[in-house]
N, C-alpha and C. Protein backbone atom coordinates (compact mmCIF):
# COMPACT_ATOMS: atom_id res chain seq x y z
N UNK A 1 30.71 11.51 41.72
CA UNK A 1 29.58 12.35 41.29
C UNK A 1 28.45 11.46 40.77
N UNK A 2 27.50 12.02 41.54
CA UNK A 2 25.85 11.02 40.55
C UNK A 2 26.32 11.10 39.17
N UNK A 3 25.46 10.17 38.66
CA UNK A 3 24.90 10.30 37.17
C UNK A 3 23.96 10.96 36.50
N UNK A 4 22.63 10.67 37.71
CA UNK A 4 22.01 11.76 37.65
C UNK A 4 21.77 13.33 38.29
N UNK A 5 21.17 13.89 37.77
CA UNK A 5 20.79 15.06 38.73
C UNK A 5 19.37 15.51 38.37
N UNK A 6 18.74 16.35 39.28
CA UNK A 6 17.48 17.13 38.84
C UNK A 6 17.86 18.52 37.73
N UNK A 7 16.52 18.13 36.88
CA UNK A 7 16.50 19.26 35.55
C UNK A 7 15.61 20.27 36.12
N UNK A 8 15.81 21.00 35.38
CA UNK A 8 14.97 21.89 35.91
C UNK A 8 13.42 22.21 35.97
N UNK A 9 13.07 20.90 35.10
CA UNK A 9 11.61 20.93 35.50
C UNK A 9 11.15 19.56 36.58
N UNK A 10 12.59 19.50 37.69
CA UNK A 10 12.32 18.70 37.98
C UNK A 10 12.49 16.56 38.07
N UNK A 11 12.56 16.44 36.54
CA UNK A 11 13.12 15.41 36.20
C UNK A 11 14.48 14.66 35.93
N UNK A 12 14.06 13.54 36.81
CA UNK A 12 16.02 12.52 36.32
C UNK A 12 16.73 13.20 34.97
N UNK A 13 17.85 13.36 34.86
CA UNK A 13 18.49 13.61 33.88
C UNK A 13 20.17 13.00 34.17
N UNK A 14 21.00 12.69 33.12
CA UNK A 14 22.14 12.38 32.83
C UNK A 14 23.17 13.64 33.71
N UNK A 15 23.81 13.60 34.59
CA UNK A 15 24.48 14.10 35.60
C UNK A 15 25.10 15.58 34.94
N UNK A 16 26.19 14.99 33.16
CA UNK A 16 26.53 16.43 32.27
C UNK A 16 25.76 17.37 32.35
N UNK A 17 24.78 17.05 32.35
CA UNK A 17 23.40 18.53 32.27
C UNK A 17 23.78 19.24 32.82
N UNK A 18 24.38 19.18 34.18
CA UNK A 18 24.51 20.34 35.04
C UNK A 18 26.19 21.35 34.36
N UNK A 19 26.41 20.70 33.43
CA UNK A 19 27.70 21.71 32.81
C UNK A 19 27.06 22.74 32.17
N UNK A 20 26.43 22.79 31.54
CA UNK A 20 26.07 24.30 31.07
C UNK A 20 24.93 24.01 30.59
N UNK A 21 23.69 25.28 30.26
CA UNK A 21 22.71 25.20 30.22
C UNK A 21 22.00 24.84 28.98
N UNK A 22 23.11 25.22 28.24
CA UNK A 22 22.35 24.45 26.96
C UNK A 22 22.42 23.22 26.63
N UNK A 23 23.18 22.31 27.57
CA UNK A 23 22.96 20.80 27.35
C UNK A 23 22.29 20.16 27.27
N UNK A 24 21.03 21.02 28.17
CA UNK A 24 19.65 19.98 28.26
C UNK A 24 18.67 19.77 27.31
N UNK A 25 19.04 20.76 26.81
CA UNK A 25 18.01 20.61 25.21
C UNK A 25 18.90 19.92 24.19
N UNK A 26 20.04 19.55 24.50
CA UNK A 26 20.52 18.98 23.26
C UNK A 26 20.59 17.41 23.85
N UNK A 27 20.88 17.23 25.36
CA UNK A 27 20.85 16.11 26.20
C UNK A 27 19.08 15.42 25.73
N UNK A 28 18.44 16.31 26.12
CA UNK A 28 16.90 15.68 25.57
C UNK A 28 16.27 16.21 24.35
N UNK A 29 16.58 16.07 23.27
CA UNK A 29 16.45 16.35 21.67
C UNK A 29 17.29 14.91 21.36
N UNK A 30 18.60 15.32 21.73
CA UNK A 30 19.23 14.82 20.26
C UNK A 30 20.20 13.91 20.99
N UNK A 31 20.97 13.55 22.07
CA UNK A 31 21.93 12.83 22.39
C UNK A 31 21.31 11.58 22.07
N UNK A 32 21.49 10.51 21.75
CA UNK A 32 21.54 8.78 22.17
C UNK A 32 20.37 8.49 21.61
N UNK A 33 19.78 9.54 20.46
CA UNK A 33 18.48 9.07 19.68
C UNK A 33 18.67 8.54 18.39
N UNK A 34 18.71 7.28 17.81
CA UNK A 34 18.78 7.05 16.63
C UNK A 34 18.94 8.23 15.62
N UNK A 35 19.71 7.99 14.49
CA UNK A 35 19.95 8.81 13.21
C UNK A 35 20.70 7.64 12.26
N UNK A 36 19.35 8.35 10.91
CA UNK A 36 20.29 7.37 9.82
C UNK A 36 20.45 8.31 8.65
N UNK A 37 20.22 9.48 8.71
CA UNK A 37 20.78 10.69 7.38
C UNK A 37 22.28 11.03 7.71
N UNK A 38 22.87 10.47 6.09
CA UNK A 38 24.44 10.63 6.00
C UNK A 38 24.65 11.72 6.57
N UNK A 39 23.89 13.25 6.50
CA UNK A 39 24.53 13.84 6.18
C UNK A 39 24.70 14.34 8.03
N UNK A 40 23.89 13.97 8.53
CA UNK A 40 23.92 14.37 10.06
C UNK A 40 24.86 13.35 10.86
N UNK A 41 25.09 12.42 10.15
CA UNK A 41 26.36 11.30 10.73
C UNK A 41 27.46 11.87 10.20
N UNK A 42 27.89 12.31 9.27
CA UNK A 42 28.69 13.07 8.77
C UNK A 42 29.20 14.30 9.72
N UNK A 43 28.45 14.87 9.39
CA UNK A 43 28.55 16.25 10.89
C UNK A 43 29.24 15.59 11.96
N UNK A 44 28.34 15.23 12.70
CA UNK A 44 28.58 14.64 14.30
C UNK A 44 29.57 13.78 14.08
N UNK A 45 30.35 13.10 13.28
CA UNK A 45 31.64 12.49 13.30
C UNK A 45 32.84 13.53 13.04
N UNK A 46 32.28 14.44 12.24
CA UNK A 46 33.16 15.71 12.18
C UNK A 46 33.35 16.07 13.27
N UNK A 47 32.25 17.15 13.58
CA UNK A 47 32.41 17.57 15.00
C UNK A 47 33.05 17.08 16.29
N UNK A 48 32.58 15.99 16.17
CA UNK A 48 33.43 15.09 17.43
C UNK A 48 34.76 14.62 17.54
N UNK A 49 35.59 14.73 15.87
CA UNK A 49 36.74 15.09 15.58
C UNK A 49 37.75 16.79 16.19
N UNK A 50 36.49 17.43 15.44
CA UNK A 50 37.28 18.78 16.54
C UNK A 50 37.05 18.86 17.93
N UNK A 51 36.00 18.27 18.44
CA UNK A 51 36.24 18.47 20.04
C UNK A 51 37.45 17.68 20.50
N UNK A 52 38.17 16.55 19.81
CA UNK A 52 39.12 15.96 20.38
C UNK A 52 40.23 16.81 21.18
N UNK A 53 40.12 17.30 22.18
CA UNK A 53 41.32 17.61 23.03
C UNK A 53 40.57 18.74 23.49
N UNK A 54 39.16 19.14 23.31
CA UNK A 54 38.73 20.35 23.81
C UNK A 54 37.37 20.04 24.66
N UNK A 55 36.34 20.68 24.79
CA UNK A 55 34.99 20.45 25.69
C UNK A 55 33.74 20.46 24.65
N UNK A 56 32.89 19.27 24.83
CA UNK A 56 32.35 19.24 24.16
C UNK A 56 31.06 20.64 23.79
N UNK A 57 31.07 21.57 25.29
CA UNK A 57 30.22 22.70 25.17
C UNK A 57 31.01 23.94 24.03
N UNK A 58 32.23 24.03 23.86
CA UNK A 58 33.08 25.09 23.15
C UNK A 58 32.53 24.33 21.59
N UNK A 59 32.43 23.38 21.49
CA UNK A 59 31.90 22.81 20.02
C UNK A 59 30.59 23.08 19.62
N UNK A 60 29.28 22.65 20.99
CA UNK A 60 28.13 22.94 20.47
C UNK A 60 27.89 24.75 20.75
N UNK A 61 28.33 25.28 21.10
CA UNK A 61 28.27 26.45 21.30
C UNK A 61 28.77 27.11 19.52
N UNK A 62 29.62 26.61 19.00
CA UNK A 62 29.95 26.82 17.41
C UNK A 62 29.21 26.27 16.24
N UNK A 63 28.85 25.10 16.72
CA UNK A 63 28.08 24.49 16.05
C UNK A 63 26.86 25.47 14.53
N UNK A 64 26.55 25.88 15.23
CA UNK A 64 26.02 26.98 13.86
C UNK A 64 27.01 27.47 13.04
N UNK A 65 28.20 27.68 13.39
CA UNK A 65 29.55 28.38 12.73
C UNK A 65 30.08 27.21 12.04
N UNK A 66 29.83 26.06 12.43
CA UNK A 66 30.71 24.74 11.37
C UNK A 66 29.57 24.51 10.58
N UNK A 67 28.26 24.88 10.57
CA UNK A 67 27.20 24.34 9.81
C UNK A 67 27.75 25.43 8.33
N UNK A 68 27.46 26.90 8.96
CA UNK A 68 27.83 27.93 8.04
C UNK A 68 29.46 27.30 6.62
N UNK A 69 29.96 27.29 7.53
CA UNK A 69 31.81 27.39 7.37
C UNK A 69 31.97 25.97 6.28
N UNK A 70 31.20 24.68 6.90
CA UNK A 70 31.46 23.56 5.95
C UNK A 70 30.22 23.27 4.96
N UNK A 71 29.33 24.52 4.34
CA UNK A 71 27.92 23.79 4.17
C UNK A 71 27.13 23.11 4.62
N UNK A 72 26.85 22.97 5.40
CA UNK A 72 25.85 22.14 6.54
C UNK A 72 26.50 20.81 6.04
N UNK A 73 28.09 20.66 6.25
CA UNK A 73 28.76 19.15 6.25
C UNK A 73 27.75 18.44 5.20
N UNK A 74 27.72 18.91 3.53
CA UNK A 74 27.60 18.53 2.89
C UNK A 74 28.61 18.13 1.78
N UNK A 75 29.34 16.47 2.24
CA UNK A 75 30.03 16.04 1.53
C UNK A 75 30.12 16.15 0.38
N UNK A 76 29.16 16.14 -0.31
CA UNK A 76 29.62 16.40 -2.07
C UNK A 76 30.21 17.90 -1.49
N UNK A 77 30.28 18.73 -1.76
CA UNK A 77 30.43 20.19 -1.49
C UNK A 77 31.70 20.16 -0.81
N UNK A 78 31.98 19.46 0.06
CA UNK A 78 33.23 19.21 1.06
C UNK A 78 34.26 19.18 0.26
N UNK A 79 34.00 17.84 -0.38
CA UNK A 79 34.64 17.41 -1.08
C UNK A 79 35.71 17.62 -2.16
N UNK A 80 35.15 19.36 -2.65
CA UNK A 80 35.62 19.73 -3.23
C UNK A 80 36.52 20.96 -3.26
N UNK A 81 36.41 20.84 -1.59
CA UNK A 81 36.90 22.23 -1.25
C UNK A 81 38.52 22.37 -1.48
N UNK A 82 38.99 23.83 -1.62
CA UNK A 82 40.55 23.68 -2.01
C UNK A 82 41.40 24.50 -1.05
N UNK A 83 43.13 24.38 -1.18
CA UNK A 83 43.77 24.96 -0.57
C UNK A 83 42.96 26.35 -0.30
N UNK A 84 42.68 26.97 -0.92
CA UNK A 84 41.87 28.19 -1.11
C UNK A 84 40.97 28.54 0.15
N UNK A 85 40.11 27.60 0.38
CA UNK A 85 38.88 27.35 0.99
C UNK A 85 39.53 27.29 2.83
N UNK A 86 40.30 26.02 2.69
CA UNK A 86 41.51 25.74 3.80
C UNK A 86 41.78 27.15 4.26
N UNK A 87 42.83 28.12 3.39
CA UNK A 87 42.78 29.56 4.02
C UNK A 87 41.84 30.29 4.91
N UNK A 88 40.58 29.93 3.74
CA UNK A 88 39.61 30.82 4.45
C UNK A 88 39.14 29.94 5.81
N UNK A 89 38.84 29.13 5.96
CA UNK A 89 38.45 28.24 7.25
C UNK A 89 39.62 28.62 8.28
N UNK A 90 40.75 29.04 7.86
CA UNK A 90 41.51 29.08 9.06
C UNK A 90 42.20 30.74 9.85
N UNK A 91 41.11 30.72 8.77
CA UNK A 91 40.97 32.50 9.71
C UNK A 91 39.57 32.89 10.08
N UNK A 92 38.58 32.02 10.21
CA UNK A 92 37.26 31.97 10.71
C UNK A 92 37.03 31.75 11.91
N UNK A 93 36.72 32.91 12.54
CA UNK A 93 37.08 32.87 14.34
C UNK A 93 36.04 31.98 14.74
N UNK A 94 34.72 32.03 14.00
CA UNK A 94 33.69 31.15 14.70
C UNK A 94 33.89 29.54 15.00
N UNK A 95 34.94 29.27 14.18
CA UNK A 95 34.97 27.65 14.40
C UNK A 95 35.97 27.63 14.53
N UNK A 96 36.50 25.99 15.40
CA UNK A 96 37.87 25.97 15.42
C UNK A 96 39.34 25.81 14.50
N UNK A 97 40.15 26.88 14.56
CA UNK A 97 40.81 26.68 13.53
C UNK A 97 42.23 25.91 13.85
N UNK A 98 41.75 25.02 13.04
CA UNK A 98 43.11 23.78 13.41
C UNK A 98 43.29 23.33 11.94
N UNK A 99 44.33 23.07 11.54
CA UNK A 99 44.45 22.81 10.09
C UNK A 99 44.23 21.37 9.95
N UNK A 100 45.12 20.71 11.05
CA UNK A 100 44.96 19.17 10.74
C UNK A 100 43.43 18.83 10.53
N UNK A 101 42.90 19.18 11.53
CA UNK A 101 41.56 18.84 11.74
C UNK A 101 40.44 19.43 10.70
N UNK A 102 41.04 20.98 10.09
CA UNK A 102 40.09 20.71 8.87
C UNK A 102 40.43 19.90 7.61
N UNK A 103 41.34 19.79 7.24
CA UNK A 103 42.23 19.36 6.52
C UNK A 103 41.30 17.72 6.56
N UNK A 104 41.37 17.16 7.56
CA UNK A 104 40.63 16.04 7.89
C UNK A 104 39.21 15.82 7.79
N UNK A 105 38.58 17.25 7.67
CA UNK A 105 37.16 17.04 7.41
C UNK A 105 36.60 16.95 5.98
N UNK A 106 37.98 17.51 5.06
CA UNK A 106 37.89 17.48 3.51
C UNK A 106 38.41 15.85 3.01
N UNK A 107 39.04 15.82 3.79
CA UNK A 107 39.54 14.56 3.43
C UNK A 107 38.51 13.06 3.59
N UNK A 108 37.88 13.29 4.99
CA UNK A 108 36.47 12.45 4.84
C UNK A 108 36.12 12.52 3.96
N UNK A 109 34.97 13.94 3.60
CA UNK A 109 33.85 14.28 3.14
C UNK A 109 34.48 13.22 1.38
N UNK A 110 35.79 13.34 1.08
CA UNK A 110 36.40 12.55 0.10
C UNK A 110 35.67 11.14 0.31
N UNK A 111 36.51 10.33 1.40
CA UNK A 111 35.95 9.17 1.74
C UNK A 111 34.49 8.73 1.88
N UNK A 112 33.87 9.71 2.39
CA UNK A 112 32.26 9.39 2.84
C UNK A 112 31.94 8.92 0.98
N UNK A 113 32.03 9.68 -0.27
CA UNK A 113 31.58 9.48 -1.16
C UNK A 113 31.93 8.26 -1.56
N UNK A 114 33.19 8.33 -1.61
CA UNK A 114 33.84 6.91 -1.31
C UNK A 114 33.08 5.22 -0.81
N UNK A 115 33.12 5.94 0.06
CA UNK A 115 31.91 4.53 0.97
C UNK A 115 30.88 4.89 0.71
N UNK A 116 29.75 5.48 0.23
CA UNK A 116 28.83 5.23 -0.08
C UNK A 116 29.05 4.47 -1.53
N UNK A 117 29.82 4.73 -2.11
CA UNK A 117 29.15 3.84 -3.50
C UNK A 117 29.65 2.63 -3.72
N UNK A 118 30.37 2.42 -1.80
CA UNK A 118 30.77 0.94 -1.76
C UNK A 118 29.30 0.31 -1.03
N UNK A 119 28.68 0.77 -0.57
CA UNK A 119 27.82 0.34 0.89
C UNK A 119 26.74 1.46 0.82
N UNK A 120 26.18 2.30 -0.35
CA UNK A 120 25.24 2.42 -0.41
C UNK A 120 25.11 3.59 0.70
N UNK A 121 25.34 3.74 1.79
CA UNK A 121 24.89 4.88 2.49
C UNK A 121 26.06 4.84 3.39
N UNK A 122 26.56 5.85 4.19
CA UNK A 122 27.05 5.56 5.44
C UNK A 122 26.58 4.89 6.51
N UNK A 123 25.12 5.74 6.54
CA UNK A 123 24.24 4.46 7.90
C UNK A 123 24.66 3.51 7.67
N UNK A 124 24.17 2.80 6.30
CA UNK A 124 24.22 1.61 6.24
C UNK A 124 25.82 1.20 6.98
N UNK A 125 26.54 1.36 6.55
CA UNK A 125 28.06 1.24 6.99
C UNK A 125 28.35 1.42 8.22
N UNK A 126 27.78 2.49 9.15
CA UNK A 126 27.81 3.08 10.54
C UNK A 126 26.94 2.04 11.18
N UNK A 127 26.28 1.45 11.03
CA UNK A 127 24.90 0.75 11.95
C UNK A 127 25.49 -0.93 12.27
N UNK A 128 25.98 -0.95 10.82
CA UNK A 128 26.47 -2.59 10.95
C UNK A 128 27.63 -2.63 12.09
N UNK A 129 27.96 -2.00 12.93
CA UNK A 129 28.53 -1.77 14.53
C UNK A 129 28.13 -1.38 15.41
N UNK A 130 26.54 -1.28 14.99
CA UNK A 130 25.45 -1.31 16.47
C UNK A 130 25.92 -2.24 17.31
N UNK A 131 26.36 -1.79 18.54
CA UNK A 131 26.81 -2.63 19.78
C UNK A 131 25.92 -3.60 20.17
N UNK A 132 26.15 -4.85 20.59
CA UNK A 132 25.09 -5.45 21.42
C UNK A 132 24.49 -5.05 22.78
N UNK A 133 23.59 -4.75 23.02
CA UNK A 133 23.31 -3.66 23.94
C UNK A 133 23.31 -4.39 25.91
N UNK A 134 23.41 -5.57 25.23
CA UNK A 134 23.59 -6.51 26.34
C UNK A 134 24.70 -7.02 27.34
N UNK A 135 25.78 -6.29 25.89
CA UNK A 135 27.36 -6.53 26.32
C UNK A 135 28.25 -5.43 26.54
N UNK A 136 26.89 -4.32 26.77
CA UNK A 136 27.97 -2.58 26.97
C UNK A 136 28.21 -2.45 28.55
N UNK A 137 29.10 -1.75 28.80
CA UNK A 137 29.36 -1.19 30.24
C UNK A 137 28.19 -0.66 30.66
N UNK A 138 28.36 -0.60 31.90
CA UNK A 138 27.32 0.49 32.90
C UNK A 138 27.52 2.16 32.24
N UNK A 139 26.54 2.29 31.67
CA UNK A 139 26.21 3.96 31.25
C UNK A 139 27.55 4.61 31.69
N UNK A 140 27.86 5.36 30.76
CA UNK A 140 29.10 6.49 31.05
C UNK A 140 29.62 5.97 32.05
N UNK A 141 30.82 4.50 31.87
CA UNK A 141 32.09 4.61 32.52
C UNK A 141 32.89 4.27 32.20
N UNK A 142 32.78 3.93 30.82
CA UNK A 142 33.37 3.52 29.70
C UNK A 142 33.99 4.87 28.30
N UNK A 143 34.71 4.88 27.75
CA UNK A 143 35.14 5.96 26.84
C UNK A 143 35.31 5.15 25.54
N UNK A 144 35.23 3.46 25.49
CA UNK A 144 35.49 2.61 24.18
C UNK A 144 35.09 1.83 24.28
N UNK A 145 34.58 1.12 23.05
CA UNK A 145 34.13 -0.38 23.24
C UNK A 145 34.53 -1.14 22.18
N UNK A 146 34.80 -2.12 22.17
CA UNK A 146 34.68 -3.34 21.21
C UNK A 146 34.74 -2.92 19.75
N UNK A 147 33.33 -2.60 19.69
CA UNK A 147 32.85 -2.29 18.33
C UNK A 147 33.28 -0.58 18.15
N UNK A 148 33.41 -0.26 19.02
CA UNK A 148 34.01 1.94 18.47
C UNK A 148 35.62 1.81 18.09
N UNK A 149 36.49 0.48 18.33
CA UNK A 149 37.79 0.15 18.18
C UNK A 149 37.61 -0.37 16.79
N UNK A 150 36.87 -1.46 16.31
CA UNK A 150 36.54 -1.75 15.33
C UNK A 150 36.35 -0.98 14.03
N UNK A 151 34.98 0.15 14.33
CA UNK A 151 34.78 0.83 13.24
C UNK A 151 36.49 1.69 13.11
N UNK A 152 36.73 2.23 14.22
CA UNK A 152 37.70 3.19 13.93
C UNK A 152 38.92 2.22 13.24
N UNK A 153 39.26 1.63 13.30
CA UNK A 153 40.37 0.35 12.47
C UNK A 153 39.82 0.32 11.20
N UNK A 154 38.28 -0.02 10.98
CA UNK A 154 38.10 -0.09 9.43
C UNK A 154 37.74 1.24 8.65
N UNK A 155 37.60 2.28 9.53
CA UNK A 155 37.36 3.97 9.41
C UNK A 155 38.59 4.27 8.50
N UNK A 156 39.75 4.49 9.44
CA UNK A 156 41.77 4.48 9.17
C UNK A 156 42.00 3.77 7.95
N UNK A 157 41.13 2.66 7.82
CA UNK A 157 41.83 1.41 6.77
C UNK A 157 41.40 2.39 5.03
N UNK A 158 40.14 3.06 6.06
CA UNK A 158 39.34 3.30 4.39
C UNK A 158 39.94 4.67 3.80
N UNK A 159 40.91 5.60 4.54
CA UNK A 159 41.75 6.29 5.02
C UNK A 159 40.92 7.76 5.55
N UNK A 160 40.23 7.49 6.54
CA UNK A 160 39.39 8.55 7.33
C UNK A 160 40.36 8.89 8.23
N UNK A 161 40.31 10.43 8.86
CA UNK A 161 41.39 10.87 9.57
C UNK A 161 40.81 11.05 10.40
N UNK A 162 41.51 11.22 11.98
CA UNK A 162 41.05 11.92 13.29
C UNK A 162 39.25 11.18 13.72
N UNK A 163 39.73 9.64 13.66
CA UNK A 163 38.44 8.83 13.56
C UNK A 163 38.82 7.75 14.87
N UNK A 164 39.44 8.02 15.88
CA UNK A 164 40.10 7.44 17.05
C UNK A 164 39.03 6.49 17.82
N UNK A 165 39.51 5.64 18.44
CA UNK A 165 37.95 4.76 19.09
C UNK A 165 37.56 5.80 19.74
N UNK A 166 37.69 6.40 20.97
CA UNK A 166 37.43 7.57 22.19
C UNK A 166 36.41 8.35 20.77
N UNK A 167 36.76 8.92 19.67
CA UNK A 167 36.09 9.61 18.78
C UNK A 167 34.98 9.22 18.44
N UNK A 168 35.33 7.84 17.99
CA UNK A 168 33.93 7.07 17.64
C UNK A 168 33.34 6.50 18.17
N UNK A 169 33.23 6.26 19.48
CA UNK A 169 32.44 6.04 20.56
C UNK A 169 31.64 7.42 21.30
N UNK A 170 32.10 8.15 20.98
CA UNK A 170 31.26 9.21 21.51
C UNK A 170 30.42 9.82 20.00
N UNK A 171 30.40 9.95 19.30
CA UNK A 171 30.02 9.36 17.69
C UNK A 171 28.70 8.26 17.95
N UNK A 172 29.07 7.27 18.77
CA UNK A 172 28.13 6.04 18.46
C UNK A 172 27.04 6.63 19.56
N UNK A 173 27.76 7.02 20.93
CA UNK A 173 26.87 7.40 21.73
C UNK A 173 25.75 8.37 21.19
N UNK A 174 26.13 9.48 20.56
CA UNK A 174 25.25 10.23 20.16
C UNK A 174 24.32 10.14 19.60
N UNK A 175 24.45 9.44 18.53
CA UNK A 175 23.64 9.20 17.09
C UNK A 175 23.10 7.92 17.22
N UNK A 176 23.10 7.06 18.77
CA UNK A 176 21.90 6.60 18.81
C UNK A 176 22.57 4.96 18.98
N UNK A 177 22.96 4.66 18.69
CA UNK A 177 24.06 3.45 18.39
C UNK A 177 24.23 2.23 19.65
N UNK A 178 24.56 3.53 20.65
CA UNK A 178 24.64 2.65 22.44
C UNK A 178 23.37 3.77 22.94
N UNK A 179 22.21 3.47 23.51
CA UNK A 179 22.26 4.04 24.68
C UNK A 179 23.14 4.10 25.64
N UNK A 180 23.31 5.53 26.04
CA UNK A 180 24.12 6.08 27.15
C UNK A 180 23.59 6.43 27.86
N UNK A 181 22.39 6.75 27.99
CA UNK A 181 21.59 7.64 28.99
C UNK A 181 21.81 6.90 30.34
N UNK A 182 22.20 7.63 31.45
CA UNK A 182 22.46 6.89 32.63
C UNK A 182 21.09 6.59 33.17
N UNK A 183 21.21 5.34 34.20
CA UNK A 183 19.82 4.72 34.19
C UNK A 183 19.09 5.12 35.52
N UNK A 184 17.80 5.57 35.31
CA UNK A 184 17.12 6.86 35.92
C UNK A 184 17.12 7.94 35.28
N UNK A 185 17.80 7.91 34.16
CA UNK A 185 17.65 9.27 33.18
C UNK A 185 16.18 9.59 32.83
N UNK A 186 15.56 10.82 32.55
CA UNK A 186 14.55 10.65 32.11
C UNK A 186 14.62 9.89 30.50
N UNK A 187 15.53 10.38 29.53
CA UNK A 187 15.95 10.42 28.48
C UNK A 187 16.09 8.66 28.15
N UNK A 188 16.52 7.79 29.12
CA UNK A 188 16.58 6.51 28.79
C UNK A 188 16.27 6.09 28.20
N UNK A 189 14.37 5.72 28.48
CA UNK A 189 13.26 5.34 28.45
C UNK A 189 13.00 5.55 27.15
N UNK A 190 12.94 7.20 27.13
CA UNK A 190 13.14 7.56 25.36
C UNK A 190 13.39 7.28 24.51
N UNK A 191 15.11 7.07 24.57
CA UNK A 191 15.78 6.82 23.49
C UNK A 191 15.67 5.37 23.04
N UNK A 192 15.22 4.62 24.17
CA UNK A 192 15.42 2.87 23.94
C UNK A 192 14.05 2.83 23.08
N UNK A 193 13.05 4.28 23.53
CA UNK A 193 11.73 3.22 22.58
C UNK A 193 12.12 4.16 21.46
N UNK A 194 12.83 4.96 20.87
CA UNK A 194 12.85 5.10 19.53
C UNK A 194 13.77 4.55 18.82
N UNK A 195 14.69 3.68 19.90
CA UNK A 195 15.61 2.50 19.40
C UNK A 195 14.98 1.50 18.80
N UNK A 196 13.97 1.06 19.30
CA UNK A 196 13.19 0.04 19.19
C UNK A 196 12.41 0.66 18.02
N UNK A 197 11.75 1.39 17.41
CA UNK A 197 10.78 1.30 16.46
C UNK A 197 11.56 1.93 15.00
N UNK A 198 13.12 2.20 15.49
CA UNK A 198 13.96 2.61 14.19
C UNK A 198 14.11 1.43 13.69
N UNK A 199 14.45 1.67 12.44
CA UNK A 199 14.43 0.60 11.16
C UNK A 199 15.80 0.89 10.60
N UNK A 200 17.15 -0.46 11.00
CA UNK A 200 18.06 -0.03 10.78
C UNK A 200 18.35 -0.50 9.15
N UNK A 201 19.13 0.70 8.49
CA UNK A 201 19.30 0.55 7.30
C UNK A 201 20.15 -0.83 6.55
């Protein structure tokens, strides 16, 4: 299968697009664009924890329902959530209810506080495994790299759960880390020049 395909206005795009229709606005918004607010690295490492074993469209399609359900993945707040809370999350049809996996998002939101007042921010912590962009695979044919094996080893060490390389490589892809955009993407071009004028923490 290409990599790319035509969007619908026409332009190169990353081949996924053609899975469902709301990809393309999230494919050209938000995939492979720099981010350095904890609290949206936070999320999207969450999230990409529960898609593990499912499609990444059944996630963004909920996505408003995990914003609701965890406080807009505001770790202090997470943090404090209790068996109690656990109940209620796991009878909440809008998001997925898996215990391990929420269970794991309280248990971060623990850690994230954690590492910040070792390292000051998560970015800060997340960025210092910006890939060398010179030494990545050819766009989407790869599922791990080097450095997504890495963080996830010192992720586990710090005791973060459901933080797998495959996890955190699609984690890095997103939030800007590797360009992924396959090449002819319109989105490429994009993301590399707001790669270039981000200021890593």
């Amino acid at each position: 299968m290409s990599k790319i395909i035509k969007g619908p206005d026409g332009k190169a795009r990353c081949s996924w697009c053609s899975q469902a229709p709301e990809f393309v606005d999230y494919h050209d918004r938000e995939w492979g664009y720099p981010v350095d607010d904890d609290y949206r690295l936070f999320e999207k490492l969450c999230l990409e924890s529960f898609q593990s074993g499912l499609s990444w469209r059944t996630i963004l399609a909920k996505r408003e329902n995990f914003r609701a359900a965890f406080q807009n993945f505001d770790f202090e707040i997470i943090a404090c959530f209790t068996e109690k809370d656990i109940d209620q999350l796991l009878q909440d049809k809008g998001i997925v209810r898996h215990r391990g996996k929420i269970e794991a998002v309280i248990n971060n939101a623990k850690r994230a506080k954690a590492l910040i007042k070792e390292e000051g921010s998560l970015a800060a912590f997340f960025w210092r495994y910006e890939p060398d962009q010179h030494n990545l695979a050819e766009p989407q044919t790869v599922s791990t790299c080097e450095e997504s094996v890495a963080l996830s080893k010192d992720l586990k060490k710090k005791g973060w759960k459901f933080v797998g390389p495959t996890t955190v490589y699609a984690f890095m892809q997103a939030m800007g880390l590797i360009n992924d955009h396959a090449k002819g993407c319109v989105g490429r071009s994009k993301a590399e020049s707001a790669r270039k004028k981000f200021k890593r923490p």
